[in-house]
Structure formats: structure tokens, C-alpha cells
C-alpha atoms as a PDB file:
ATOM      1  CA  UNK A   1     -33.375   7.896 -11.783  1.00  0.00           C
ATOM      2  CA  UNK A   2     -29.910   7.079 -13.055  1.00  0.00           C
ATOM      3  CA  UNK A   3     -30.114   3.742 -14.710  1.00  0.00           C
ATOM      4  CA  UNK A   4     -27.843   0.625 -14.119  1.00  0.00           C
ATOM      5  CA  UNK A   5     -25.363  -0.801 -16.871  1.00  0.00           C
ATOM      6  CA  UNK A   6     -27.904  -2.358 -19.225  1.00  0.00           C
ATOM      7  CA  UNK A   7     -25.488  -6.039 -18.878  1.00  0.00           C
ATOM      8  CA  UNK A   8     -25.610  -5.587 -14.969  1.00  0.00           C
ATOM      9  CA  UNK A   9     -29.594  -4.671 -15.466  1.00  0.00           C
ATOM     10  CA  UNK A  10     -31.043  -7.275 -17.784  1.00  0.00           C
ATOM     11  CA  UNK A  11     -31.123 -10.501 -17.192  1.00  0.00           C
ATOM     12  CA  UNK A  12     -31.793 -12.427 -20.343  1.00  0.00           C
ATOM     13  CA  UNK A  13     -33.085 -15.849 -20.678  1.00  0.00           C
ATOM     14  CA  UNK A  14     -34.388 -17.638 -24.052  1.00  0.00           C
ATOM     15  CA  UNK A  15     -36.755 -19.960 -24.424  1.00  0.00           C
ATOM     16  CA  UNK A  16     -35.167 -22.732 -27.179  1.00  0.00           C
ATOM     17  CA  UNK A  17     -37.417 -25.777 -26.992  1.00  0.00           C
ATOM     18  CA  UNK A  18     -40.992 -26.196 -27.626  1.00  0.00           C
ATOM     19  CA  UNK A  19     -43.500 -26.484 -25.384  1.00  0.00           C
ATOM     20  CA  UNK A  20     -44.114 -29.877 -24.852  1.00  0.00           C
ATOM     21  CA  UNK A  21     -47.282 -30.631 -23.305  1.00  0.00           C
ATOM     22  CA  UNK A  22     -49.747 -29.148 -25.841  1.00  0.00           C
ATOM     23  CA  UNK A  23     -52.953 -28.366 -25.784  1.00  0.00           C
ATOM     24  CA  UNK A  24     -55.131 -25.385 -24.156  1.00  0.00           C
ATOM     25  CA  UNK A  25     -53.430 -23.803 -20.943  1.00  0.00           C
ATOM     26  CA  UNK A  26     -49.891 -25.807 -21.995  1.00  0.00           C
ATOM     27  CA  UNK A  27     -47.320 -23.484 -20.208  1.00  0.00           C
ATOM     28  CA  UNK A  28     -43.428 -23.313 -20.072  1.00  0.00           C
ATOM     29  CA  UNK A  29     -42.398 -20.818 -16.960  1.00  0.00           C
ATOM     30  CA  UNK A  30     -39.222 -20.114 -15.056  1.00  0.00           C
ATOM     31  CA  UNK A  31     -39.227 -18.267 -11.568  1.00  0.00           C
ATOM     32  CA  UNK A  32     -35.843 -16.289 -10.782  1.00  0.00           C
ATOM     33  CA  UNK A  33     -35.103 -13.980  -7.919  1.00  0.00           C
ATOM     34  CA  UNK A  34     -32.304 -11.599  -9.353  1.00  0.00           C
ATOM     35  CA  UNK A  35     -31.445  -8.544  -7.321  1.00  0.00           C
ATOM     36  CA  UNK A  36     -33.770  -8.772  -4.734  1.00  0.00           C
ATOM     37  CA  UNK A  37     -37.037  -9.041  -6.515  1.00  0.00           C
ATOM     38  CA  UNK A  38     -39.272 -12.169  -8.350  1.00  0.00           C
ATOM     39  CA  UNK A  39     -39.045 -12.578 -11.877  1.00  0.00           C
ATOM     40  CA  UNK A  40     -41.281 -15.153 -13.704  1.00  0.00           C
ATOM     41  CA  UNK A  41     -41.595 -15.511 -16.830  1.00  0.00           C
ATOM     42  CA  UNK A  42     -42.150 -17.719 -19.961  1.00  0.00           C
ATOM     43  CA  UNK A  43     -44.831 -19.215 -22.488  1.00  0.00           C
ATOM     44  CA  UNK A  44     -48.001 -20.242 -22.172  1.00  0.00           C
ATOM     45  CA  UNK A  45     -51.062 -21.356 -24.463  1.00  0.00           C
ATOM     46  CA  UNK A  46     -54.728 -19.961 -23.035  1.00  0.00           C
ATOM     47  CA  UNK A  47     -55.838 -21.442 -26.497  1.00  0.00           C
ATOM     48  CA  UNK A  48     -54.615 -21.959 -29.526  1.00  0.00           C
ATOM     49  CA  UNK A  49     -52.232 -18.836 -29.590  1.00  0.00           C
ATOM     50  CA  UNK A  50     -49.284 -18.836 -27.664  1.00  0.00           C
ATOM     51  CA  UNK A  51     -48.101 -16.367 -26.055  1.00  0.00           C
ATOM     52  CA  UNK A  52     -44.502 -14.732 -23.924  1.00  0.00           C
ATOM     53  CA  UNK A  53     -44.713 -12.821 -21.388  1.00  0.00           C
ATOM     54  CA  UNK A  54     -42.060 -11.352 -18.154  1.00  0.00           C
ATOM     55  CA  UNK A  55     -43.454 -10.465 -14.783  1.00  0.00           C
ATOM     56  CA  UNK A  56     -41.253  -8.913 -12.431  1.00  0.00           C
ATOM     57  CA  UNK A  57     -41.658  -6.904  -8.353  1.00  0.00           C
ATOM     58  CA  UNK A  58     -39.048  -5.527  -5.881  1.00  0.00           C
ATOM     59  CA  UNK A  59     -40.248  -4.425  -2.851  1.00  0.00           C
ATOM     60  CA  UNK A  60     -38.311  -0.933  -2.704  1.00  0.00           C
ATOM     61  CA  UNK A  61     -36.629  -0.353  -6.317  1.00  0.00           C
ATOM     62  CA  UNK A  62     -38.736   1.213  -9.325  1.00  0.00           C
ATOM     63  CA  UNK A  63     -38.347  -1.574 -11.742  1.00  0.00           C
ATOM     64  CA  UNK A  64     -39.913  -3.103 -15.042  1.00  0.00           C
ATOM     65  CA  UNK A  65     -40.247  -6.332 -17.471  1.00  0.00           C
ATOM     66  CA  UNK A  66     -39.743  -6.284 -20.884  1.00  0.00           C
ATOM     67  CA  UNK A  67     -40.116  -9.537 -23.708  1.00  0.00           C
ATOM     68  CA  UNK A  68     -38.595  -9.850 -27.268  1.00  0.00           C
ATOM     69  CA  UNK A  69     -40.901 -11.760 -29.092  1.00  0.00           C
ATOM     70  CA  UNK A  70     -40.069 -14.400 -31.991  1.00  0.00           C
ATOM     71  CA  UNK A  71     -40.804 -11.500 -34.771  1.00  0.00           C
ATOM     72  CA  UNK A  72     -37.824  -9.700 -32.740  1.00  0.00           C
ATOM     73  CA  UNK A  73     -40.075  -7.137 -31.822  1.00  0.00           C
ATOM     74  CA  UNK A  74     -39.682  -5.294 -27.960  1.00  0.00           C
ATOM     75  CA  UNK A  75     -42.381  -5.063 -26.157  1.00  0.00           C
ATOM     76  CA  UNK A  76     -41.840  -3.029 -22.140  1.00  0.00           C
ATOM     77  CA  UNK A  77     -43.729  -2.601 -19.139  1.00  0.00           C
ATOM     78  CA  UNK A  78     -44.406   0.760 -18.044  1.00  0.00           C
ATOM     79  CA  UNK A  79     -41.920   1.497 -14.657  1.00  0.00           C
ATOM     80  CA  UNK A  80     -43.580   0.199 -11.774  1.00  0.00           C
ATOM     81  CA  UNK A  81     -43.515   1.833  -8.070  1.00  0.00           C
ATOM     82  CA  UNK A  82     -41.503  -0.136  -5.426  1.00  0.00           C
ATOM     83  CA  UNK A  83     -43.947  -3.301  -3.822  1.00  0.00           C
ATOM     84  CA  UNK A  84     -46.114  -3.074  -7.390  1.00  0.00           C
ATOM     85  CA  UNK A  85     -45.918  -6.130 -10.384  1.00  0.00           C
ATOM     86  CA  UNK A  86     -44.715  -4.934 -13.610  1.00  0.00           C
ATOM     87  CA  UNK A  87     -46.112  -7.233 -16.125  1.00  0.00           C
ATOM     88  CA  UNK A  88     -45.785  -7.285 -20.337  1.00  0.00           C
ATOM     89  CA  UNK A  89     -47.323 -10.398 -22.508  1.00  0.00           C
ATOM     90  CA  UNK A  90     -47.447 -10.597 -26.324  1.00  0.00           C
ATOM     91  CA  UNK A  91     -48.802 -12.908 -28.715  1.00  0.00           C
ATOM     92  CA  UNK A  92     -46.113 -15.139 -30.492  1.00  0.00           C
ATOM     93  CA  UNK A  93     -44.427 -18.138 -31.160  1.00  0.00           C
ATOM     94  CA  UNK A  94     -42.790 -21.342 -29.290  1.00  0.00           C
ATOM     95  CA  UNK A  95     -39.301 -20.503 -30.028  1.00  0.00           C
ATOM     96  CA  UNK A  96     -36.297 -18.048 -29.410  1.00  0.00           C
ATOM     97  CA  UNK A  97     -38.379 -15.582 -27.076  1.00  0.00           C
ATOM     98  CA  UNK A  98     -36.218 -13.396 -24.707  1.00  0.00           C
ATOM     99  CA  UNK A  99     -36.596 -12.016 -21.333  1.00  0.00           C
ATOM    100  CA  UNK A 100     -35.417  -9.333 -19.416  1.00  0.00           C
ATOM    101  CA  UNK A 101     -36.314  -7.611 -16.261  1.00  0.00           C
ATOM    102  CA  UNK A 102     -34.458  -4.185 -14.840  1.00  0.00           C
ATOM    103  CA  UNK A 103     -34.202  -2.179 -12.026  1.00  0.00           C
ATOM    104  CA  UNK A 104     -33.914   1.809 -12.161  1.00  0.00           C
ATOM    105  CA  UNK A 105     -31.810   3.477  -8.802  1.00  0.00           C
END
């Protein structure tokens, strides 16, 4: 499948603040709905490591998430079928996390 223009593609969104609530299960999460599908995605603390992660479906485009973690490192979902979640999560830290989601077709 032909890909998009990777600035038309991506959306990118950066977590700059801490999170603020602390503690176990402590969560910062955002819930978009850019070209057609449902991103979420954000921070969130099961315990004492935090950690970023980007979820994103569209019902009838092949599509996948994708975070850069803190350490800069980029970490993708595998492409997901049309109506299917693609989902990537990665240990890091509170700040400067980015998100992206894309759609292939």
C-alpha cells in the first residue's frame, strides 16, 4: 500500500508535564479521533514504572501506532487489518514522550 505524506500521516502529540496524581495506576491519557479512527494514548503507572504507550483502530484502513519514548528511542506497532486495535507500550519516563498514529491506503 502506497503510504500517505508522513506530516499528513502522523499526528504527534507530547506529553510535557508530569503526571500529577501519583501513586500505583496514576495515568495521563488523551482520546483523539483523527481521520476516521480512535487514537488514545498517553502515560500511565501500573506500579512504580511508568510507562507510554499509543493505541489506535479504523474500521476500513490498514493502520498502526507508534511511541517515541524519553530515551528517544521508536518503538511501532505491527500494521493492523481494518476493524483490528494496533497497540505499542514501552517502559519510560514522565516527560517529553511522543505519539503518532498512521494510516496506510
Amino acid at each position: 500500500m502506497k503510504r500517505k505524506n508522513s506530516a499528513r500521516a502522523a499526528a504527534i502529540a507530547t506529553v510535557t508535564a508530569a503526571l500529577l496524581l501519583g501513586g500505583s495506576g496514576a495515568a495521563h491519557a488523551v482520546t483523539e479521533y483523527p481521520e476516521g479512527g480512535v487514537w488514545t494514548y498517553g502515560v500511565y503507572e501500573p506500579g512504580s514504572t511508568p510507562y507510554a504507550y499509543s493505541t489506535y483502530k479504523h474500521s476500513y484502513k490498514t493502520h498502526g501506532s507508534s511511541v517515541r519514548t524519553t530515551s528517544g528511542i521508536l518503538y511501532r506497532s505491527p500494521d493492523k487489518a481494518p476493524g483490528q486495535t494496533a497497540h505499542v507500550e514501552e517502559a519510560t519516563g514522565y516527560l517529553n514522550n511522543k505519539f503518532f498514529y498512521r494510516v496506510n491506503g
